[in-house]
PDB file of N, CA and C in Angstrom:
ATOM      1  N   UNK A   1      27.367  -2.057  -2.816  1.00  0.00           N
ATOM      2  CA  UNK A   1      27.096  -3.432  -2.420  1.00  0.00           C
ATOM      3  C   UNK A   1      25.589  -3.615  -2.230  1.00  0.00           C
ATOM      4  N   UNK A   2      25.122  -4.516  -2.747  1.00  0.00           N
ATOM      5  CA  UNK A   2      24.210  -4.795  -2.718  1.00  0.00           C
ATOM      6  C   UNK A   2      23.394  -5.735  -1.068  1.00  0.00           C
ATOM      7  N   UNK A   3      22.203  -5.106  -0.530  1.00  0.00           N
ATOM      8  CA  UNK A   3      22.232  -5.505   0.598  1.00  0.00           C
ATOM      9  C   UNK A   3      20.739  -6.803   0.366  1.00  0.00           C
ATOM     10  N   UNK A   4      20.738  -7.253  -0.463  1.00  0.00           N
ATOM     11  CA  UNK A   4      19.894  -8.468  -0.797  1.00  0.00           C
ATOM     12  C   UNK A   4      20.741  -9.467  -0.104  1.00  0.00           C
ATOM     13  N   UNK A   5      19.660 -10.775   0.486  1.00  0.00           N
ATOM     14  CA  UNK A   5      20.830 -11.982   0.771  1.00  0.00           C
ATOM     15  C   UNK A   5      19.971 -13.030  -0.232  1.00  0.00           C
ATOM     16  N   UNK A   6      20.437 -14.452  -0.046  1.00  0.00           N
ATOM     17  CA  UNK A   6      20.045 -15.107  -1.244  1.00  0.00           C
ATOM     18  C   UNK A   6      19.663 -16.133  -0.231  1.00  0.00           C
ATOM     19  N   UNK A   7      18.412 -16.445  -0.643  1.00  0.00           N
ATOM     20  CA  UNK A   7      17.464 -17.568   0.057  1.00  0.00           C
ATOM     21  C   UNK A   7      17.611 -18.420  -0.696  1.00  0.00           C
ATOM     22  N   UNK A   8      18.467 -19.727  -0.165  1.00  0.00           N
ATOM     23  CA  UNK A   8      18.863 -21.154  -0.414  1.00  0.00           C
ATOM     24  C   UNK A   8      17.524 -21.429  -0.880  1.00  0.00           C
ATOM     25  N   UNK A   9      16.699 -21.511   0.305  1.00  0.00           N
ATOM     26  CA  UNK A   9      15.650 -22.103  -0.117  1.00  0.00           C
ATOM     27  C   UNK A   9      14.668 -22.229  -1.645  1.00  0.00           C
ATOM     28  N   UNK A  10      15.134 -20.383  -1.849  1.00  0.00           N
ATOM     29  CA  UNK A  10      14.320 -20.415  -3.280  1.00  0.00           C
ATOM     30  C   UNK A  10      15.175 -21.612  -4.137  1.00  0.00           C
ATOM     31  N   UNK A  11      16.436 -21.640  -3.972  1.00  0.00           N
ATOM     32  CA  UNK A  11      16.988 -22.082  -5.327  1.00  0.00           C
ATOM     33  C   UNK A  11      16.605 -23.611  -5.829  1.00  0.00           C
ATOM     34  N   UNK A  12      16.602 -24.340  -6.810  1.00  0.00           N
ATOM     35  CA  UNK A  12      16.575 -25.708  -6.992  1.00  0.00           C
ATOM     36  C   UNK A  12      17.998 -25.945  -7.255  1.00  0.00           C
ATOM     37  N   UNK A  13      18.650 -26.499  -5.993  1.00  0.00           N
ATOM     38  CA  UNK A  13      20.120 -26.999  -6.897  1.00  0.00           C
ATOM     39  C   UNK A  13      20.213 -28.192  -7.549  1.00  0.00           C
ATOM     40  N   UNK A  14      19.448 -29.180  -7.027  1.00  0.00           N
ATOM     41  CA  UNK A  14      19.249 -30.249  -8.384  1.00  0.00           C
ATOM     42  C   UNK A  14      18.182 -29.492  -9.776  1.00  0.00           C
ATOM     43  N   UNK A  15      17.604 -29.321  -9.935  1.00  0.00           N
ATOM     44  CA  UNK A  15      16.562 -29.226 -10.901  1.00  0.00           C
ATOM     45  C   UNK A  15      17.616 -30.110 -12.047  1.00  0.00           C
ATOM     46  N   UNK A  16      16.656 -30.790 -12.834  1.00  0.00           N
ATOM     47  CA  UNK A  16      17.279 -31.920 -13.386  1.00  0.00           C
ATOM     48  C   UNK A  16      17.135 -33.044 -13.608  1.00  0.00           C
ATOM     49  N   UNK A  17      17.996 -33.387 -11.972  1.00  0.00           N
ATOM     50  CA  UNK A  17      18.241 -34.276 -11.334  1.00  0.00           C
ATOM     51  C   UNK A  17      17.828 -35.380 -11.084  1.00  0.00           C
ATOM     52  N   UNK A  18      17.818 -36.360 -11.500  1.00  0.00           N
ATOM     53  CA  UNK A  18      17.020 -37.567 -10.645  1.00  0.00           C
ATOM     54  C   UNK A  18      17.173 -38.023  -9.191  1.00  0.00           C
ATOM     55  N   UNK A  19      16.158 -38.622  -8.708  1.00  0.00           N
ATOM     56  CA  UNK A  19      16.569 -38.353  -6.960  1.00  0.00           C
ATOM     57  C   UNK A  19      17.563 -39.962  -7.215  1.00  0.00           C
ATOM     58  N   UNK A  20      18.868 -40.068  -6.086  1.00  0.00           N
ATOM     59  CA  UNK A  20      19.417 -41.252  -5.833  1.00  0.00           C
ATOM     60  C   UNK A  20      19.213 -41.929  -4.865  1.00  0.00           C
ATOM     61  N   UNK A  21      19.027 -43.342  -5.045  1.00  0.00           N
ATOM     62  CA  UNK A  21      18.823 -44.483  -4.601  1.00  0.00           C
ATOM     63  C   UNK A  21      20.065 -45.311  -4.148  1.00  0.00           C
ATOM     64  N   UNK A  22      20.355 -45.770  -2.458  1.00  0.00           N
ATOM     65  CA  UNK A  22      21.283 -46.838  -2.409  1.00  0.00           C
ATOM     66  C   UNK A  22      20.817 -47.780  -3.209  1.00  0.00           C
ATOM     67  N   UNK A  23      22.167 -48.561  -3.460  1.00  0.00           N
ATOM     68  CA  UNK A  23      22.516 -49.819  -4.306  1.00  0.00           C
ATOM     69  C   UNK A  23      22.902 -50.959  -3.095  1.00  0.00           C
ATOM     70  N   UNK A  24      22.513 -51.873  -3.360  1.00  0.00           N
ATOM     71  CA  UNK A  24      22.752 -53.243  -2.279  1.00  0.00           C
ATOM     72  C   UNK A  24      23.087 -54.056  -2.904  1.00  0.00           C
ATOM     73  N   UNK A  25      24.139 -55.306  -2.885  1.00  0.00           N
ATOM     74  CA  UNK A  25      24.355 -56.633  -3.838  1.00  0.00           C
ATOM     75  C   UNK A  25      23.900 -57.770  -2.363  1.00  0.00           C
ATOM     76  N   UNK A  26      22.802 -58.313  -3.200  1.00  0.00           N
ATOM     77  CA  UNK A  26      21.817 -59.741  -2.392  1.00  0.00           C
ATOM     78  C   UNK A  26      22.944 -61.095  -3.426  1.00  0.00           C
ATOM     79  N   UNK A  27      23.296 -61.818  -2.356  1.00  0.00           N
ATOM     80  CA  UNK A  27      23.821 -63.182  -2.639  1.00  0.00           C
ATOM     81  C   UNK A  27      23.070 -64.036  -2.276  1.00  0.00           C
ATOM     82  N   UNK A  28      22.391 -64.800  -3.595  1.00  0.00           N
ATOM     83  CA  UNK A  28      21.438 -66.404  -3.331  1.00  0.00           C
ATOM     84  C   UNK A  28      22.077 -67.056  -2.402  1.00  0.00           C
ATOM     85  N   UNK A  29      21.938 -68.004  -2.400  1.00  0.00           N
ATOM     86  CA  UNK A  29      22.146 -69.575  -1.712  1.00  0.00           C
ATOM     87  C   UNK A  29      23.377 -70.296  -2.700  1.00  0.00           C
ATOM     88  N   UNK A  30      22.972 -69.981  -4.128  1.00  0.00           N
ATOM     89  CA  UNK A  30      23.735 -70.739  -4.822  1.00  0.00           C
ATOM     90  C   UNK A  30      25.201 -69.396  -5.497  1.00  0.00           C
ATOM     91  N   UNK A  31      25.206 -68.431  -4.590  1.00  0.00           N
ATOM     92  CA  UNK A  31      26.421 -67.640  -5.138  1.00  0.00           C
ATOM     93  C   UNK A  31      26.176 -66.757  -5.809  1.00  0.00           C
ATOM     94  N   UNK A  32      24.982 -66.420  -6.482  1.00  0.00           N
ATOM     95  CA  UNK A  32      24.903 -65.394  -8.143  1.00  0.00           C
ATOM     96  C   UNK A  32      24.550 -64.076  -6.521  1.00  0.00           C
ATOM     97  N   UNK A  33      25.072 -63.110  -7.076  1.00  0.00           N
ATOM     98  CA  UNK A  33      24.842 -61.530  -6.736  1.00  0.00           C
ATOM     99  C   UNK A  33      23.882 -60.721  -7.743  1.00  0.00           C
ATOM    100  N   UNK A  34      22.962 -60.356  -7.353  1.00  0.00           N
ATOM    101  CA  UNK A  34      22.713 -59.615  -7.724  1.00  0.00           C
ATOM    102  C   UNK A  34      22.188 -57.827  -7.228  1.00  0.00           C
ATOM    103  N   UNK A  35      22.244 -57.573  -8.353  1.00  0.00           N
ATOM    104  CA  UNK A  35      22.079 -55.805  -7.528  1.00  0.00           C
ATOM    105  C   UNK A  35      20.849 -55.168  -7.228  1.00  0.00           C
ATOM    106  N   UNK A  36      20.389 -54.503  -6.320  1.00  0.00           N
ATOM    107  CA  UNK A  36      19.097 -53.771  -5.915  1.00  0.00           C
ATOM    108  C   UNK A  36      19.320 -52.445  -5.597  1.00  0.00           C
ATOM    109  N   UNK A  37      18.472 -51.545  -6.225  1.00  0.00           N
ATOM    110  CA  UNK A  37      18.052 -50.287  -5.588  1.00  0.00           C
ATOM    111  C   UNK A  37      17.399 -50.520  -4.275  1.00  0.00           C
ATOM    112  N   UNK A  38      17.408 -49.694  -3.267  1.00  0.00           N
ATOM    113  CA  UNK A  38      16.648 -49.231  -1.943  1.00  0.00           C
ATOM    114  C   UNK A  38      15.577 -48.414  -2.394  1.00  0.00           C
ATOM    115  N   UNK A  39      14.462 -48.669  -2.548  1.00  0.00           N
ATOM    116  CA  UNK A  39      13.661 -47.782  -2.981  1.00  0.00           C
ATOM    117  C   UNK A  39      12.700 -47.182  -1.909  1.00  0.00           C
ATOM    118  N   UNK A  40      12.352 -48.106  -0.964  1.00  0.00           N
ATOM    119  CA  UNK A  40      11.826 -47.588   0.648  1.00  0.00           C
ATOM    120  C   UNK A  40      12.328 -48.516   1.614  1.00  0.00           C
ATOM    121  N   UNK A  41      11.934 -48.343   2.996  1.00  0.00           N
ATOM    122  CA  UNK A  41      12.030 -48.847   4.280  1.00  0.00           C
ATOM    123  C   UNK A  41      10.925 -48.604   5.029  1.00  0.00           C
ATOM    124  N   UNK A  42      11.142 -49.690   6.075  1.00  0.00           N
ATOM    125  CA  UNK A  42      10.009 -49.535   7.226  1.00  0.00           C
ATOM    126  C   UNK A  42      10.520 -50.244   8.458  1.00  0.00           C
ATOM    127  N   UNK A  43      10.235 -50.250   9.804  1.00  0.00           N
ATOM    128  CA  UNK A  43      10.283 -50.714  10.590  1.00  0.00           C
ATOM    129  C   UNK A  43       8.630 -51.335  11.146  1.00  0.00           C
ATOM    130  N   UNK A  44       8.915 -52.426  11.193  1.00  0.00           N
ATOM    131  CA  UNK A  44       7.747 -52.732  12.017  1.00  0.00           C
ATOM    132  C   UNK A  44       7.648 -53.800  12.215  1.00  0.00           C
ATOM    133  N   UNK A  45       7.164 -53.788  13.673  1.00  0.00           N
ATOM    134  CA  UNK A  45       7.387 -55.118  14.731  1.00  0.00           C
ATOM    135  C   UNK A  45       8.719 -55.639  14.945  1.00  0.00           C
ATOM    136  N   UNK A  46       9.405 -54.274  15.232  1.00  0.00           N
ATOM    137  CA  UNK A  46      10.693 -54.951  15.245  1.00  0.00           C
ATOM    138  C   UNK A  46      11.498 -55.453  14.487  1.00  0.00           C
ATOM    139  N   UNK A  47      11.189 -55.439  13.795  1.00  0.00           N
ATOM    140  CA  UNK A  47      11.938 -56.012  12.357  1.00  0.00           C
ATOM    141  C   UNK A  47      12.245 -54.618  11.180  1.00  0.00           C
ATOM    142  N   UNK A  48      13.212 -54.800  10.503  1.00  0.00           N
ATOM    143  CA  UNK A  48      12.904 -54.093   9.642  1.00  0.00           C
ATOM    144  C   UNK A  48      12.935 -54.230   8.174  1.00  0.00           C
ATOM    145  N   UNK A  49      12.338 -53.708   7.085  1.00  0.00           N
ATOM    146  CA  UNK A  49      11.960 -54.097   5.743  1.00  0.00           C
ATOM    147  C   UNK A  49      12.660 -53.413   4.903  1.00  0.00           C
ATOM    148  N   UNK A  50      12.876 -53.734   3.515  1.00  0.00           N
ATOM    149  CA  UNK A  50      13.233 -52.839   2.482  1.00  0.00           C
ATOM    150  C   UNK A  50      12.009 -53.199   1.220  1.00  0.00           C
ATOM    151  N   UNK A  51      12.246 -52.365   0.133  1.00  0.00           N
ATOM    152  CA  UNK A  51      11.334 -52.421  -0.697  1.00  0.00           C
ATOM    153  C   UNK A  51      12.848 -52.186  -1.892  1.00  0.00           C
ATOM    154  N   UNK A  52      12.891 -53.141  -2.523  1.00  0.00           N
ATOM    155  CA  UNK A  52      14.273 -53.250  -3.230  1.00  0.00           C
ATOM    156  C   UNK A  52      13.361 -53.266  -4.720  1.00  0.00           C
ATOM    157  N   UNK A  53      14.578 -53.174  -5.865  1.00  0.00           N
ATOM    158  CA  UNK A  53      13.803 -53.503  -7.552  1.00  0.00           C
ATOM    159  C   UNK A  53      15.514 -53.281  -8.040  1.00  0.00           C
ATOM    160  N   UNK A  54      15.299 -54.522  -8.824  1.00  0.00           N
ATOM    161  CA  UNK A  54      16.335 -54.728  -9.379  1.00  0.00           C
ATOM    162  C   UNK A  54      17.699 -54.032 -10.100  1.00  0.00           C
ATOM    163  N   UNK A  55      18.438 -53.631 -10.115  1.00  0.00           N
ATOM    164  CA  UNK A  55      19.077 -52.706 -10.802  1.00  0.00           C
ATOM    165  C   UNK A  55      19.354 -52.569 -11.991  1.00  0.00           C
ATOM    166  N   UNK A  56      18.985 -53.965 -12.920  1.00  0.00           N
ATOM    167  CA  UNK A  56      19.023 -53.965 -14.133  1.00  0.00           C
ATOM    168  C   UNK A  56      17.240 -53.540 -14.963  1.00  0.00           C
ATOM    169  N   UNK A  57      16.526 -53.574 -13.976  1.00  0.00           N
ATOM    170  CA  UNK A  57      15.080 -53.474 -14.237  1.00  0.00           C
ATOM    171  C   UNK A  57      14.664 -51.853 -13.643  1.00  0.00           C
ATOM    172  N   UNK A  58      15.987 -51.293 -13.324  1.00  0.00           N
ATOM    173  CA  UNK A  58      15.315 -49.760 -12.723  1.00  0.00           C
ATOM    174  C   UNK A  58      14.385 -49.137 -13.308  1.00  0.00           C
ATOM    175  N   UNK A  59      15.119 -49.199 -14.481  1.00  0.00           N
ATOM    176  CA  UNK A  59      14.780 -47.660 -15.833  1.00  0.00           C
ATOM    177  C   UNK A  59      13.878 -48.408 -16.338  1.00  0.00           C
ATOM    178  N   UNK A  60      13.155 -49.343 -16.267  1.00  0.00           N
ATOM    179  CA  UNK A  60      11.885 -49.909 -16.880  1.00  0.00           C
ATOM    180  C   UNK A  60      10.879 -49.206 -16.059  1.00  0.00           C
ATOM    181  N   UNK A  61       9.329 -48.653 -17.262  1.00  0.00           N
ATOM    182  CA  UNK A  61       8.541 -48.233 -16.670  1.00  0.00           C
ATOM    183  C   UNK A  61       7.489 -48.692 -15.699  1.00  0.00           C
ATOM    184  N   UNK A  62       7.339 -50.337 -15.149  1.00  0.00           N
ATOM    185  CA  UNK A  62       6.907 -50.724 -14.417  1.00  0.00           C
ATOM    186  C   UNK A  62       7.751 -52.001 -13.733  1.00  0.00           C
ATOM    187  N   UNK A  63       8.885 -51.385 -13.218  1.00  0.00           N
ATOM    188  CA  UNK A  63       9.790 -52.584 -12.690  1.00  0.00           C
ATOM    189  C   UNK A  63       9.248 -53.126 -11.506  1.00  0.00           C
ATOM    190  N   UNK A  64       9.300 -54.690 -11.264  1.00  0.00           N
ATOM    191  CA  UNK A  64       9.214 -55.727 -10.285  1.00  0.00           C
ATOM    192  C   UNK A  64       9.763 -55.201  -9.168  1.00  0.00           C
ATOM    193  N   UNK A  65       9.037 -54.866  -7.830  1.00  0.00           N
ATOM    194  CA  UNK A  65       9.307 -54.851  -6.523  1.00  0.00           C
ATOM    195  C   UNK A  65       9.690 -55.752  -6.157  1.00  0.00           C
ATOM    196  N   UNK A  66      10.532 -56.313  -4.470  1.00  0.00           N
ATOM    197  CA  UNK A  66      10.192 -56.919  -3.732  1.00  0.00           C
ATOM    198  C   UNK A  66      10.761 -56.387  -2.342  1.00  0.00           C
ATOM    199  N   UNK A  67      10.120 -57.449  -1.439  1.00  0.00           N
ATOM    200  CA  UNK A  67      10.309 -56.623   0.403  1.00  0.00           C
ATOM    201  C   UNK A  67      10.864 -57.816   0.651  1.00  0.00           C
ATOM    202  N   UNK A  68      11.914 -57.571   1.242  1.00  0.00           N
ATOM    203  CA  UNK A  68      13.354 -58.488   2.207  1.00  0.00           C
ATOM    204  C   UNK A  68      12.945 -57.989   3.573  1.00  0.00           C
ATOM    205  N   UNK A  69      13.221 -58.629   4.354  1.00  0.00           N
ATOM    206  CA  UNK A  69      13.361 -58.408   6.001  1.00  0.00           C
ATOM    207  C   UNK A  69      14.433 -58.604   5.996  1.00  0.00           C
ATOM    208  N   UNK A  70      14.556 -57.889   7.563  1.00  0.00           N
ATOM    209  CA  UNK A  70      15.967 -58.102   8.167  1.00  0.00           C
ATOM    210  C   UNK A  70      16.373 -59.109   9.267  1.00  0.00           C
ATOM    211  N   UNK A  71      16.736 -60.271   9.181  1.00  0.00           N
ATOM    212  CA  UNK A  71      16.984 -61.350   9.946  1.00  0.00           C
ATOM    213  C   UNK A  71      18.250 -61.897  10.590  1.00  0.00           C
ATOM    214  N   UNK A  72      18.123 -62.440  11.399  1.00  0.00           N
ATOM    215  CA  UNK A  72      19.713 -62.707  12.202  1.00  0.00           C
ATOM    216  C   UNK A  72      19.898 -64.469  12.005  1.00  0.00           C
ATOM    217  N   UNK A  73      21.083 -64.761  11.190  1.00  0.00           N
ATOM    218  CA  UNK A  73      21.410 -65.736  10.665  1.00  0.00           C
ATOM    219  C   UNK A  73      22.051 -66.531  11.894  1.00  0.00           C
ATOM    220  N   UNK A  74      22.468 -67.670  11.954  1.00  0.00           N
ATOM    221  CA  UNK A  74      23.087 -68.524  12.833  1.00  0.00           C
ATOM    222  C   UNK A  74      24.491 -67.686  13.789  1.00  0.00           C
ATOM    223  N   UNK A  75      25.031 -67.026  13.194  1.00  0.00           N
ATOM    224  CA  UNK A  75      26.052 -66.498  13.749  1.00  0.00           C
ATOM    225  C   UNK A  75      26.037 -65.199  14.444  1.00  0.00           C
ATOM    226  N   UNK A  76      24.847 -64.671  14.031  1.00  0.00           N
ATOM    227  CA  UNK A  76      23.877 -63.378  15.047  1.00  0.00           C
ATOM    228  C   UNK A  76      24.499 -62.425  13.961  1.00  0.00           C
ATOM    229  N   UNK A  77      24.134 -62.663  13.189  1.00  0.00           N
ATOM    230  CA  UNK A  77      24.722 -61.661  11.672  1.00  0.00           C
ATOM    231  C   UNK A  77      23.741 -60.877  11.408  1.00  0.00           C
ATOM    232  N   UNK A  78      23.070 -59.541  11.140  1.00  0.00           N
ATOM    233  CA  UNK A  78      21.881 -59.044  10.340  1.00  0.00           C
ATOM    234  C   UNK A  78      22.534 -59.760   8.719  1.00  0.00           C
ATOM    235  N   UNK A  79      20.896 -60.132   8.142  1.00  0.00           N
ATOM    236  CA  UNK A  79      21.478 -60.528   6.446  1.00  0.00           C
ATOM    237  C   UNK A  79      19.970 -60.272   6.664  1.00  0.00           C
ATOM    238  N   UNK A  80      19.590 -59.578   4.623  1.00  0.00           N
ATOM    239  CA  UNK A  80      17.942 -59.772   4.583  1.00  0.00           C
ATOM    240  C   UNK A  80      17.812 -60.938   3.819  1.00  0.00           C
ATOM    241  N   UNK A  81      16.386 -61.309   3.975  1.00  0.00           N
ATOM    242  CA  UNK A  81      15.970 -62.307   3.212  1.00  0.00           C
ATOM    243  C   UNK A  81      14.378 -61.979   2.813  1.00  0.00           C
ATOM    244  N   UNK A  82      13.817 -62.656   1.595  1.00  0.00           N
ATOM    245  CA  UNK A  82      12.774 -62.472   0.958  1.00  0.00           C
ATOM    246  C   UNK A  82      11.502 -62.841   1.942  1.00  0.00           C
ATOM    247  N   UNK A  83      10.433 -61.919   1.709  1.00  0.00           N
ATOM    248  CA  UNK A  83       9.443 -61.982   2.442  1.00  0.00           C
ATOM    249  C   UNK A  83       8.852 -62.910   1.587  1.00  0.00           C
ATOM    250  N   UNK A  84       8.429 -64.417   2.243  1.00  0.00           N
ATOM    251  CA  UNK A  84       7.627 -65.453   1.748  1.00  0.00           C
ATOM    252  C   UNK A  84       6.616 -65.382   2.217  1.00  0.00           C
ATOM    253  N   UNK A  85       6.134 -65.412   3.228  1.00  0.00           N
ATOM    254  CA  UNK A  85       4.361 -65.474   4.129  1.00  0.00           C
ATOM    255  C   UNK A  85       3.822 -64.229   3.321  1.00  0.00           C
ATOM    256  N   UNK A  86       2.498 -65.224   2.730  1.00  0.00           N
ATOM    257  CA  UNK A  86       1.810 -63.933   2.138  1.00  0.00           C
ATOM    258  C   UNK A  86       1.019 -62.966   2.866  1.00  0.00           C
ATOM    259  N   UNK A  87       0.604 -63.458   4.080  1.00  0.00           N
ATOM    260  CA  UNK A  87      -0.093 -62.328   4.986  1.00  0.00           C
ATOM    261  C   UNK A  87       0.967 -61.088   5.365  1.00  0.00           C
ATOM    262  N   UNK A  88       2.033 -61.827   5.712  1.00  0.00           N
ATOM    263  CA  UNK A  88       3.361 -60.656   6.496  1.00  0.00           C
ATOM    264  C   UNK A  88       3.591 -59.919   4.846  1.00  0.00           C
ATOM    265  N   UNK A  89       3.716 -60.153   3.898  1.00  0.00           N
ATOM    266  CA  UNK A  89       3.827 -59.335   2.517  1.00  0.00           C
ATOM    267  C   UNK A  89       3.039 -59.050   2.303  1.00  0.00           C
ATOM    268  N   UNK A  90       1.755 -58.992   2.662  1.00  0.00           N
ATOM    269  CA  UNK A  90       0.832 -57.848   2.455  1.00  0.00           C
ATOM    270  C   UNK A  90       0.375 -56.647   3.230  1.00  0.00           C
ATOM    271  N   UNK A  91       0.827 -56.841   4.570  1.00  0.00           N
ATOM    272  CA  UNK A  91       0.886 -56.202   5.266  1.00  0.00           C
ATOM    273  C   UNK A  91       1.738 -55.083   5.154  1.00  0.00           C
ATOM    274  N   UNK A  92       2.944 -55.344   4.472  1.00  0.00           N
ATOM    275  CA  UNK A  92       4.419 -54.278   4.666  1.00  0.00           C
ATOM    276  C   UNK A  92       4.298 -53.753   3.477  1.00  0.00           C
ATOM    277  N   UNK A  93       3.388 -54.334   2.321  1.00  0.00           N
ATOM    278  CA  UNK A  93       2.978 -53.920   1.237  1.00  0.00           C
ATOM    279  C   UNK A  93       1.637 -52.155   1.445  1.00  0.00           C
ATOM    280  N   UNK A  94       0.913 -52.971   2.248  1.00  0.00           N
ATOM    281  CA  UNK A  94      -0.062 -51.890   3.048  1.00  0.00           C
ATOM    282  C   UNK A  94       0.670 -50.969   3.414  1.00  0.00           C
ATOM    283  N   UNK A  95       1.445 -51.163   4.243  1.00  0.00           N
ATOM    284  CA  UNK A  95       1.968 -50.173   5.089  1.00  0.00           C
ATOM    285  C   UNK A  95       3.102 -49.037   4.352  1.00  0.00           C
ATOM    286  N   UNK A  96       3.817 -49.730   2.870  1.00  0.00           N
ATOM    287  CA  UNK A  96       4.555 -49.159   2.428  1.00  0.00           C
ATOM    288  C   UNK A  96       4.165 -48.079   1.650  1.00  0.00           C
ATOM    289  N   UNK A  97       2.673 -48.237   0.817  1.00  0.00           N
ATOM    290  CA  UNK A  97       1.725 -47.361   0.439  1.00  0.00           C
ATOM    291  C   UNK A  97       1.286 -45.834   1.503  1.00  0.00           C
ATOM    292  N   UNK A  98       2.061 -44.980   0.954  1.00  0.00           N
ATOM    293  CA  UNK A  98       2.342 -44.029   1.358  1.00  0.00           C
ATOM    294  C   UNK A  98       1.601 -43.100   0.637  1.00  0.00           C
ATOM    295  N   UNK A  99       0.777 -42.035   0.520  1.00  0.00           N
ATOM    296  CA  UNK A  99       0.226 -40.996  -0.758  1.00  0.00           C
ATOM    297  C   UNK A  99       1.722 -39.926  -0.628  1.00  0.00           C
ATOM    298  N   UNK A 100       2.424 -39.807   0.161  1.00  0.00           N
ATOM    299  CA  UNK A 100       3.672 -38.815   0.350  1.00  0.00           C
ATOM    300  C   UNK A 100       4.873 -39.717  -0.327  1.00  0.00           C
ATOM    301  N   UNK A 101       5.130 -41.201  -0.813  1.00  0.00           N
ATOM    302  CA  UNK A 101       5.436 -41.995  -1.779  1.00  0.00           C
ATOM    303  C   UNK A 101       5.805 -40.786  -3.222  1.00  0.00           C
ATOM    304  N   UNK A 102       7.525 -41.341  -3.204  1.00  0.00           N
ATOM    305  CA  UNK A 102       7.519 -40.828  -4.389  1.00  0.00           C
ATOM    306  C   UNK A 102       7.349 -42.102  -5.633  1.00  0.00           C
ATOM    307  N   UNK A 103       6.770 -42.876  -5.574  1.00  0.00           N
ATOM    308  CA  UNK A 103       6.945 -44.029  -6.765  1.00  0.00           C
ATOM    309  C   UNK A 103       5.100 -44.499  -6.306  1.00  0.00           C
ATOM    310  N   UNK A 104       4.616 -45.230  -7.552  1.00  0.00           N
ATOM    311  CA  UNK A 104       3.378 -46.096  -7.427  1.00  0.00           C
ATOM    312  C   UNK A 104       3.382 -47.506  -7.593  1.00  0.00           C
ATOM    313  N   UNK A 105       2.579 -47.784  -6.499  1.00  0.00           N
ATOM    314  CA  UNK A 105       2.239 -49.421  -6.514  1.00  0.00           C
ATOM    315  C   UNK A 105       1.188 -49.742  -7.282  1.00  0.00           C
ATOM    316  N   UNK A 106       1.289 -50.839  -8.268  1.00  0.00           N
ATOM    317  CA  UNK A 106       0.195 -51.498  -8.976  1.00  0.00           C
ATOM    318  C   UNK A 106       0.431 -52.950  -8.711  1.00  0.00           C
ATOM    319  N   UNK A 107      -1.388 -53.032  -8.613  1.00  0.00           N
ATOM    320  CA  UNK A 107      -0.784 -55.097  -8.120  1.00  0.00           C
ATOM    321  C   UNK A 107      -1.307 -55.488  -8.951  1.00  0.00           C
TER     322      UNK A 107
END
């Protein structure tokens, strides 16, 4: 018997692999669903953000971002909605810029 043990660590069990992303379905105003990857998060100021891209636009080499907050609707519901104020979207934009980021931002 062999008295070696086997360090998990060395191994790559994905190698391969692409890393996975939750999937979210966002409903307009007017009914259409559509689908988003989770591609990051953040908390800040209490609130918290996503950094979503479309699911039909994944596998494109420079797919369209966008950042939703998380907001409490009339009925005290969490639902996100699109970050409109351009100061507050640039900010979560700043902040999402990570160099430890596995993806790149170009504006």
């Amino acid at each position: 018997m062999n008295d070696d043990k086997l360090n998990i660590d060395d191994l790559d069990l994905f190698e391969g692999q692409d890393e996975t992303y939750e999937m979210v379905t966002m409903t307009d105003d007017d009914g259409t669903e559509t689908d988003f990857f989770v591609v990051d998060g953040i908390d800040y100021k209490d609130t918290k953000y996503l950094l979503l891209v479309k699911a039909e636009d994944f596998d494109k080499d420079e797919p369209e971002a966008f950042i939703f907050k998380e907001v409490e609707d009339d009925n005290e519901n969490c639902i996100y909605e699109p970050v409109e104020d351009e100061a507050e979207y640039n900010k979560i934009l700043v902040l999402l810029q990570d160099e430890n980021a596995d993806y790149e931002m170009k504006f």
